[in-house]
PDB file of N, CA and C in Angstrom:
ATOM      1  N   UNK A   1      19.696 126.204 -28.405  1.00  0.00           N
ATOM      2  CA  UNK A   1      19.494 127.194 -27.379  1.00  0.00           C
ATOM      3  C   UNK A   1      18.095 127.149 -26.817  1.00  0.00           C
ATOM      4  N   UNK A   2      17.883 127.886 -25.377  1.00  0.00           N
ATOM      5  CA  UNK A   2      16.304 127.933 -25.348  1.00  0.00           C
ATOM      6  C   UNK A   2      15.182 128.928 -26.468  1.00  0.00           C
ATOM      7  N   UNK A   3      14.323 128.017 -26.158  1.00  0.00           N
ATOM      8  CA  UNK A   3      13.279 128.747 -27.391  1.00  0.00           C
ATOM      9  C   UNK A   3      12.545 129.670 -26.202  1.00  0.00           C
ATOM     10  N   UNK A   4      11.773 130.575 -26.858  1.00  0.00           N
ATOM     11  CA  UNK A   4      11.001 131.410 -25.997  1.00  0.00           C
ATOM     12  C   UNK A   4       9.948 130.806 -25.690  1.00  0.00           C
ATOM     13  N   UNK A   5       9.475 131.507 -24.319  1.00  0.00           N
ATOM     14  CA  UNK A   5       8.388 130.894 -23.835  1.00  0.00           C
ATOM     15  C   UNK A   5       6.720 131.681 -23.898  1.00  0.00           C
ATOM     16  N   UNK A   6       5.973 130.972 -24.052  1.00  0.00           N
ATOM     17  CA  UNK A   6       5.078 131.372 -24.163  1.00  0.00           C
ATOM     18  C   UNK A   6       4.380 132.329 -22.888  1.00  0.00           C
ATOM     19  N   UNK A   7       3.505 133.346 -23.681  1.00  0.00           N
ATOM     20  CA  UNK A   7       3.405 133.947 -22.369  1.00  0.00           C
ATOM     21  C   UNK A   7       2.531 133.399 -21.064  1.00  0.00           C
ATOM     22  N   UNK A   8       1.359 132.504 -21.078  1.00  0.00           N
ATOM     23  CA  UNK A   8       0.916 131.610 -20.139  1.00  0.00           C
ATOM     24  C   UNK A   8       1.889 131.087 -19.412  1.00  0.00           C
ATOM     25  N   UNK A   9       3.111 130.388 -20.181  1.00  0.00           N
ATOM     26  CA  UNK A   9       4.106 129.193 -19.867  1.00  0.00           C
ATOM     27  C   UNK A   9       5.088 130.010 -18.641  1.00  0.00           C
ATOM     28  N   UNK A  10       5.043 131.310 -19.238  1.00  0.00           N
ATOM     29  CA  UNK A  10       6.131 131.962 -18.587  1.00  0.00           C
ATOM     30  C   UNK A  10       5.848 132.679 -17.254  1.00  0.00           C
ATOM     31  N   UNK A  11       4.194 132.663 -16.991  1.00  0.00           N
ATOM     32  CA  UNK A  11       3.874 133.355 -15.494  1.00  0.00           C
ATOM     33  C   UNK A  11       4.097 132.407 -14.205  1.00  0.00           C
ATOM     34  N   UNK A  12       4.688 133.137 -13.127  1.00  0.00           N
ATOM     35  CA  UNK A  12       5.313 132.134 -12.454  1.00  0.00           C
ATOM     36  C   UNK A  12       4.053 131.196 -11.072  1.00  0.00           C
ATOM     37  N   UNK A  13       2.297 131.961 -11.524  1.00  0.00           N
ATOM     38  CA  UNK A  13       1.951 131.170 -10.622  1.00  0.00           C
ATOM     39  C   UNK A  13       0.740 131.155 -11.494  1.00  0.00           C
ATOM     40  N   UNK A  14      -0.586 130.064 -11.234  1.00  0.00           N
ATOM     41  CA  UNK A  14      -1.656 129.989 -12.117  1.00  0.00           C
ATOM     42  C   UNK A  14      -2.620 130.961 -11.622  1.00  0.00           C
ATOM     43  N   UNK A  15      -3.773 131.334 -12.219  1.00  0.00           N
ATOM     44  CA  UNK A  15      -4.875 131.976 -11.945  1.00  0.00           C
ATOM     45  C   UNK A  15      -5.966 131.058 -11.928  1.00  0.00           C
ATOM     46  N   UNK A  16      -6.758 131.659 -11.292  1.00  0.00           N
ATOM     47  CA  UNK A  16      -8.253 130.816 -11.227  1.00  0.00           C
ATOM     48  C   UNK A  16      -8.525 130.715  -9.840  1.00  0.00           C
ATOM     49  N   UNK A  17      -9.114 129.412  -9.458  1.00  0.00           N
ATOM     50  CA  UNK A  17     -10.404 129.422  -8.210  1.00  0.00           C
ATOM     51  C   UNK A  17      -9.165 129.271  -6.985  1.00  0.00           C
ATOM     52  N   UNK A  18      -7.821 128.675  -6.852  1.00  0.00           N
ATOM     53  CA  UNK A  18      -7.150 128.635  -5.768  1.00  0.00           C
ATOM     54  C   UNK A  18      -6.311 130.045  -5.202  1.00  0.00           C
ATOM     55  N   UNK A  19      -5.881 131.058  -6.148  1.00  0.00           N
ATOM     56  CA  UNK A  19      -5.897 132.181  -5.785  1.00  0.00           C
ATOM     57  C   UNK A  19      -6.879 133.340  -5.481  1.00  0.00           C
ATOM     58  N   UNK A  20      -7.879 132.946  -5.698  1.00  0.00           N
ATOM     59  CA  UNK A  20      -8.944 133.772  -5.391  1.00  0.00           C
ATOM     60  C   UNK A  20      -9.333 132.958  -4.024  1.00  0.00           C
ATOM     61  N   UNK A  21      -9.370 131.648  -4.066  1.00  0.00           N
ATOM     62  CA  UNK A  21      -9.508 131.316  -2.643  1.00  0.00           C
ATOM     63  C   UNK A  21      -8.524 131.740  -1.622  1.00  0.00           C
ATOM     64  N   UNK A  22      -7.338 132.103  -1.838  1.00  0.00           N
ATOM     65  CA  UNK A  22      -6.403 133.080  -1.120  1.00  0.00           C
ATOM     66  C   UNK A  22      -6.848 134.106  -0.461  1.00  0.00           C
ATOM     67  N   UNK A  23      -7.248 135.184  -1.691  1.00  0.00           N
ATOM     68  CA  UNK A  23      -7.514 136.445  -1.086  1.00  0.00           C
ATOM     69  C   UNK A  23      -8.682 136.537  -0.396  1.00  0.00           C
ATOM     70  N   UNK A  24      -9.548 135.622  -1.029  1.00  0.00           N
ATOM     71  CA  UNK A  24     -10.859 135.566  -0.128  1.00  0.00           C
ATOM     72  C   UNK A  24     -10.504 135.601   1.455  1.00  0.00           C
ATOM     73  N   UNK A  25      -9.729 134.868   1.909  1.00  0.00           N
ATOM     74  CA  UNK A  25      -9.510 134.054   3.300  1.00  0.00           C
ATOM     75  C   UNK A  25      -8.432 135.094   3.846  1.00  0.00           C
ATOM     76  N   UNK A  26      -7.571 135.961   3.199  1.00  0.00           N
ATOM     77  CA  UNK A  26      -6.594 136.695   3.255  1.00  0.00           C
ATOM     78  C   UNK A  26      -7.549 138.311   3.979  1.00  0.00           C
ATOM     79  N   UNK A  27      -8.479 138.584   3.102  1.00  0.00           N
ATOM     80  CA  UNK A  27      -9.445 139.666   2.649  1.00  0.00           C
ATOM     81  C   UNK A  27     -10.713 139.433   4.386  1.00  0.00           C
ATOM     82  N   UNK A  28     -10.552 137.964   4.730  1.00  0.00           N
ATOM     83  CA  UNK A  28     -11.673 138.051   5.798  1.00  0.00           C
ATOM     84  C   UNK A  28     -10.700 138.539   7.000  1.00  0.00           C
ATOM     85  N   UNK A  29      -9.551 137.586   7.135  1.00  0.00           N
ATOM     86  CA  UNK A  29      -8.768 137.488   8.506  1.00  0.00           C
ATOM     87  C   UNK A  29      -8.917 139.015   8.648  1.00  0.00           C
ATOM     88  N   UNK A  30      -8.177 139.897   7.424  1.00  0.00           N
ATOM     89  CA  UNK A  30      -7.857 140.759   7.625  1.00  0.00           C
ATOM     90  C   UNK A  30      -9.161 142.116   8.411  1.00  0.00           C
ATOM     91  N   UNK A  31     -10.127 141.751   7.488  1.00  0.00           N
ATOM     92  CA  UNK A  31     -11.409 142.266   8.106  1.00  0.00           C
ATOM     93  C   UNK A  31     -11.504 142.152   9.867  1.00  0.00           C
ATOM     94  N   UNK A  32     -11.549 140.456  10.682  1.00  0.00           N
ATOM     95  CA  UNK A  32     -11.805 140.267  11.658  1.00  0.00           C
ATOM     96  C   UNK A  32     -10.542 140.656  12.114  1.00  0.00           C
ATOM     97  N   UNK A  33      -9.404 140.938  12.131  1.00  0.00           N
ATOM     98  CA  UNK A  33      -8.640 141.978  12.850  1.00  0.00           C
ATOM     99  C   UNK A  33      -8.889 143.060  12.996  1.00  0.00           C
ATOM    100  N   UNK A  34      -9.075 143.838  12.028  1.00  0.00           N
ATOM    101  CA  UNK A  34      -9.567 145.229  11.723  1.00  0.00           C
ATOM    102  C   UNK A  34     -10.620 145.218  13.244  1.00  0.00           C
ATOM    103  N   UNK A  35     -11.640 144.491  13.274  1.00  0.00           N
ATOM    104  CA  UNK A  35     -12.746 144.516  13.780  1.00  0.00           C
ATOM    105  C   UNK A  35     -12.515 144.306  14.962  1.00  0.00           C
ATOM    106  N   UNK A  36     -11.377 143.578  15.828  1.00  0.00           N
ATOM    107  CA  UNK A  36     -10.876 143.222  16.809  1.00  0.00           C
ATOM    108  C   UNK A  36     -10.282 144.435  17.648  1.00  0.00           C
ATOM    109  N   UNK A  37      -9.413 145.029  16.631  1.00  0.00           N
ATOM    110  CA  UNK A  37      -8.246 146.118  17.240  1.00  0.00           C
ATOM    111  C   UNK A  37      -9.651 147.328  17.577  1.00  0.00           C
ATOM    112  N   UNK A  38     -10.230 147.402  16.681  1.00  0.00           N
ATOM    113  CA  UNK A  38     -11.520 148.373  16.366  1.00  0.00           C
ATOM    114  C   UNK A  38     -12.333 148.542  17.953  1.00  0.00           C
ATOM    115  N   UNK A  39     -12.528 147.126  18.241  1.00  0.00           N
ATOM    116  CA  UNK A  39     -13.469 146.507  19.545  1.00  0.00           C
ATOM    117  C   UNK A  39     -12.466 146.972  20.951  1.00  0.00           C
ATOM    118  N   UNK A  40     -11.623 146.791  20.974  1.00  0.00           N
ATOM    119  CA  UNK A  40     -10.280 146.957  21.918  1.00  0.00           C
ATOM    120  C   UNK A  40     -10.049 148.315  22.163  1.00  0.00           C
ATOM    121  N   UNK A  41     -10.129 149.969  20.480  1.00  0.00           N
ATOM    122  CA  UNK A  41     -10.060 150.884  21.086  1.00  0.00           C
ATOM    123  C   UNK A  41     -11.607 151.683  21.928  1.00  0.00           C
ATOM    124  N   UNK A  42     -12.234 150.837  21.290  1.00  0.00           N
ATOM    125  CA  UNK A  42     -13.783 151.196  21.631  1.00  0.00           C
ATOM    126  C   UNK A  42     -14.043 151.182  23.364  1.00  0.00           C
ATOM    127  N   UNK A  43     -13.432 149.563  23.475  1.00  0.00           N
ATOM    128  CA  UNK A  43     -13.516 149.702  25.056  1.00  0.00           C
ATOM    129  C   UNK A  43     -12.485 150.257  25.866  1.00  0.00           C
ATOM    130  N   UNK A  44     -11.779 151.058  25.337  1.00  0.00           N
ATOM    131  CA  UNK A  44     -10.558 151.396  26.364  1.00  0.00           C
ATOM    132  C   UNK A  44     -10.717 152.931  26.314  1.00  0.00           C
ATOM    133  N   UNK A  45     -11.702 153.831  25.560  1.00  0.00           N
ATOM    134  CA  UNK A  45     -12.404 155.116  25.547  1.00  0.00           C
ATOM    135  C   UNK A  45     -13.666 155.215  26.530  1.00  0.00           C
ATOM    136  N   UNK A  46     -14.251 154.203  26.306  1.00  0.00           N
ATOM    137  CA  UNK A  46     -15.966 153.642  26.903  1.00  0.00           C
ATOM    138  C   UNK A  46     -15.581 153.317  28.413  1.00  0.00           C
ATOM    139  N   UNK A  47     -14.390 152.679  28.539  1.00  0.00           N
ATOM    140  CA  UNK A  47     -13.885 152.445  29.813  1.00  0.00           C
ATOM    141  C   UNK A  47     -13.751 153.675  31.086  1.00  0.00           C
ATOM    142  N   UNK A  48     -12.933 154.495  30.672  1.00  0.00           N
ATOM    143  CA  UNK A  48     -12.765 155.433  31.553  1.00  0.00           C
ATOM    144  C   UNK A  48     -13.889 156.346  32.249  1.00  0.00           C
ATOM    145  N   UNK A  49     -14.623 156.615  30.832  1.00  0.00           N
ATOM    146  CA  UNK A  49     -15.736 157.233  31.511  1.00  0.00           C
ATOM    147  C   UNK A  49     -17.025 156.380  32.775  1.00  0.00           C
ATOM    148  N   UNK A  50     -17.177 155.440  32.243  1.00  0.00           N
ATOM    149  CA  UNK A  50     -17.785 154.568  32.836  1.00  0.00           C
ATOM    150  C   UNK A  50     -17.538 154.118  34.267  1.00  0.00           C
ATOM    151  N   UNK A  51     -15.799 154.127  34.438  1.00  0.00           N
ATOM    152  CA  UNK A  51     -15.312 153.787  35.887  1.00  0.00           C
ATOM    153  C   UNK A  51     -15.170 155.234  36.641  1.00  0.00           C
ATOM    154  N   UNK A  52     -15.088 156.592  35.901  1.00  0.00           N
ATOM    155  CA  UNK A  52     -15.363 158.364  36.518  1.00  0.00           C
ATOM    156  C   UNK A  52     -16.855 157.936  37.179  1.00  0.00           C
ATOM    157  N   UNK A  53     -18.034 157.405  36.690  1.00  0.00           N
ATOM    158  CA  UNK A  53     -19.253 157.411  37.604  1.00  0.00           C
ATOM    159  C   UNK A  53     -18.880 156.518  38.509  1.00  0.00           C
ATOM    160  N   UNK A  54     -18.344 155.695  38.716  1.00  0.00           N
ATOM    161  CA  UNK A  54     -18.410 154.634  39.989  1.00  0.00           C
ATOM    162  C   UNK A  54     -17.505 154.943  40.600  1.00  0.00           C
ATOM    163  N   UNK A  55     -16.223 155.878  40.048  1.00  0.00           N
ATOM    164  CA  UNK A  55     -16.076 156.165  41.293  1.00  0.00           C
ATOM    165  C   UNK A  55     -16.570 157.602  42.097  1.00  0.00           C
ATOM    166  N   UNK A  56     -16.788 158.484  41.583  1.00  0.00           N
ATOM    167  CA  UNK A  56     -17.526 159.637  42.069  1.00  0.00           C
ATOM    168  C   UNK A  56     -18.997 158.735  42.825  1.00  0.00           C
ATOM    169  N   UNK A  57     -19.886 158.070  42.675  1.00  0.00           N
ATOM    170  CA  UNK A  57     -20.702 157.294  43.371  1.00  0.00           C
ATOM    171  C   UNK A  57     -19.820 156.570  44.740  1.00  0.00           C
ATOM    172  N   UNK A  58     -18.756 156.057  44.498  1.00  0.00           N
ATOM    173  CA  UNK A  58     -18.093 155.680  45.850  1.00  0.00           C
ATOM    174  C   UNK A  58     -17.464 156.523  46.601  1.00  0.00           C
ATOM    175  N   UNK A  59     -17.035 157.801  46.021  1.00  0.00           N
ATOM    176  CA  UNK A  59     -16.310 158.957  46.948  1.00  0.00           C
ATOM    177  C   UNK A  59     -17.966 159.654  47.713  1.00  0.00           C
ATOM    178  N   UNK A  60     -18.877 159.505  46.930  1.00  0.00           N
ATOM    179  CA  UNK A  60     -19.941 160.217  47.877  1.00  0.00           C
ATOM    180  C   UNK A  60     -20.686 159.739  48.793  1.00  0.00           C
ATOM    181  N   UNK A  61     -20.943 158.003  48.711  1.00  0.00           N
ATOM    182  CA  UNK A  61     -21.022 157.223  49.629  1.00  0.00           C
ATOM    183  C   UNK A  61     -20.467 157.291  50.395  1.00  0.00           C
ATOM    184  N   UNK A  62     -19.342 157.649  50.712  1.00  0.00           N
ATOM    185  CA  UNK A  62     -17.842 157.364  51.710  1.00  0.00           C
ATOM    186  C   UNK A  62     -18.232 158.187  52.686  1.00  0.00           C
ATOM    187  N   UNK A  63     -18.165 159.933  51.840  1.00  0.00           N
ATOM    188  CA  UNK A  63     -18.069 161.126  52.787  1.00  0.00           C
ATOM    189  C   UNK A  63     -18.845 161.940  52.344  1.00  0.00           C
ATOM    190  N   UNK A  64     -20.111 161.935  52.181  1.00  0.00           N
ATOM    191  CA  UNK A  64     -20.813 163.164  51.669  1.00  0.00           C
ATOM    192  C   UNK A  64     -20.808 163.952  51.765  1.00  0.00           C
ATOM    193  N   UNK A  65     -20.097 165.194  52.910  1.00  0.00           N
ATOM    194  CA  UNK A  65     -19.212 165.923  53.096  1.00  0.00           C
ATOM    195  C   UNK A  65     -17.985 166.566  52.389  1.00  0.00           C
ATOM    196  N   UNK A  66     -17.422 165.579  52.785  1.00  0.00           N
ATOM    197  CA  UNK A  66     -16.215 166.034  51.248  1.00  0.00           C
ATOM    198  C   UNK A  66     -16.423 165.542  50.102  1.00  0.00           C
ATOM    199  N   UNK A  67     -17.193 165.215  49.309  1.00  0.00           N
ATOM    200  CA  UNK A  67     -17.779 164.421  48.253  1.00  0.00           C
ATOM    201  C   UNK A  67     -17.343 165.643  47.011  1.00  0.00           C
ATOM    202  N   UNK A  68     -17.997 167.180  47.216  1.00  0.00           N
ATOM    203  CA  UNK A  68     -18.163 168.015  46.407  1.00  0.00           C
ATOM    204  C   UNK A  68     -16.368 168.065  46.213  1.00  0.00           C
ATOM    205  N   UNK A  69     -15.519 168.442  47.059  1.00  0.00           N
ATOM    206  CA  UNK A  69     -14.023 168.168  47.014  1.00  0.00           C
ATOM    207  C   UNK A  69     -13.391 167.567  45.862  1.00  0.00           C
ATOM    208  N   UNK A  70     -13.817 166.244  46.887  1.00  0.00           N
ATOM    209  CA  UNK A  70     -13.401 165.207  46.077  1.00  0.00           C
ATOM    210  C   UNK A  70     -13.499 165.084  44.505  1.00  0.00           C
ATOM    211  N   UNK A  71     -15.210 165.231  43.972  1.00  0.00           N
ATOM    212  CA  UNK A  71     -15.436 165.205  43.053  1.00  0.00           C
ATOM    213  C   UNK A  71     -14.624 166.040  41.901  1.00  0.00           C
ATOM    214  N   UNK A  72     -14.167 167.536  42.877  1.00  0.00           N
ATOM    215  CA  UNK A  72     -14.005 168.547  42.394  1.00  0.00           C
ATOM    216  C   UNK A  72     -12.610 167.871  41.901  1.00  0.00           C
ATOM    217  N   UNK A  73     -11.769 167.471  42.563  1.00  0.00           N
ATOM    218  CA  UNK A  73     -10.409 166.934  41.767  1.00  0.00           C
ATOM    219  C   UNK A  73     -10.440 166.004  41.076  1.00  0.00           C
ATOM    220  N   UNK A  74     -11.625 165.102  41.300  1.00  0.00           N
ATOM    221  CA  UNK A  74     -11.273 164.089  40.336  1.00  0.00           C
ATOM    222  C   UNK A  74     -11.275 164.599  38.939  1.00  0.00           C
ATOM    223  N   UNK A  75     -12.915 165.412  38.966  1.00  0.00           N
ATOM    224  CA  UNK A  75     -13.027 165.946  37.422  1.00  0.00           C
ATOM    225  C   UNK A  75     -11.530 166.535  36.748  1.00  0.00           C
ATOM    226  N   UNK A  76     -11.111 167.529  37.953  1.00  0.00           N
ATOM    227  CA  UNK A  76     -10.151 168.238  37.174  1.00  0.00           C
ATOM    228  C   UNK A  76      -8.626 167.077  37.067  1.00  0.00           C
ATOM    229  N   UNK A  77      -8.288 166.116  37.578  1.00  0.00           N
ATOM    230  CA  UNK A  77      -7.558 165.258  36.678  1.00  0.00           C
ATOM    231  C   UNK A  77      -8.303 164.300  35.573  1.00  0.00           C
ATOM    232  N   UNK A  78      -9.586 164.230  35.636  1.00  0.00           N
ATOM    233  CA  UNK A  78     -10.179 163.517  34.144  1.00  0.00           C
ATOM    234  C   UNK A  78      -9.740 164.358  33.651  1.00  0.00           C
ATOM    235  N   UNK A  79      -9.948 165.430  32.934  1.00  0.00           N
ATOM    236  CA  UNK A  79      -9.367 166.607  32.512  1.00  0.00           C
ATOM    237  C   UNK A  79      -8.280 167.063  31.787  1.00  0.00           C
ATOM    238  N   UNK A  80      -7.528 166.702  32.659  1.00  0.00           N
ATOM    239  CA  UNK A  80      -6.194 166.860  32.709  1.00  0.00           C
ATOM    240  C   UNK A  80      -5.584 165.496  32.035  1.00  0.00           C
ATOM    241  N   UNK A  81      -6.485 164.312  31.905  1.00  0.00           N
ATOM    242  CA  UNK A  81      -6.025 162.943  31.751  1.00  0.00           C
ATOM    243  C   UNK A  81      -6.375 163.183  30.509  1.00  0.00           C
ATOM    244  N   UNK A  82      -7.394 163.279  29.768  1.00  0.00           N
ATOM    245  CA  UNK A  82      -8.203 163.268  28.913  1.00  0.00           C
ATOM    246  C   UNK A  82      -7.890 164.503  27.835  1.00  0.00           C
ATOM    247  N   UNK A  83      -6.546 165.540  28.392  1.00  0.00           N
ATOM    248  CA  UNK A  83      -6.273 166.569  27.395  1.00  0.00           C
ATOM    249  C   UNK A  83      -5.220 166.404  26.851  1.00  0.00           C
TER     250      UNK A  83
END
């Protein structure tokens, strides 16, 4: 019949420097994703506000006149976008 196996004999993968070279490489990717998705929500918050000055700068260029108006709705759909 079979004899028993030893317990080394019987684990189904080895330990040492090639599984740790795994997680190492497993442990970075995962980092530089993290850091990616991270970068992506950063600019898509940083974004909006940034394009509210240029365009309030181009509605007052336009019509300085209706500028205060204008401004006045845009804010209140940032607002409204942003709640």
């Amino acid at each position: 019949m079979n004899e028993p196996l030893e317990p080394v004999e019987a684990r189904q993968a080895r330990q040492g420097r090639p599984v740790l070279i795994i997680l190492a490489v497993s442990m970075v990717l995962a980092l530089i994703a993290a850091a990616v998705l991270w970068g992506a929500i950063a600019d898509e918050e940083t974004s909006a506000f940034t394009d509210t000055e240029a365009d309030v700068s181009a509605i007052q260029s336009i019509a300085p006149d209706q500028a205060s108006t204008s401004v006045a709705r845009l804010e209140a759909h940032i607002q409204d976008t942003l709640a």
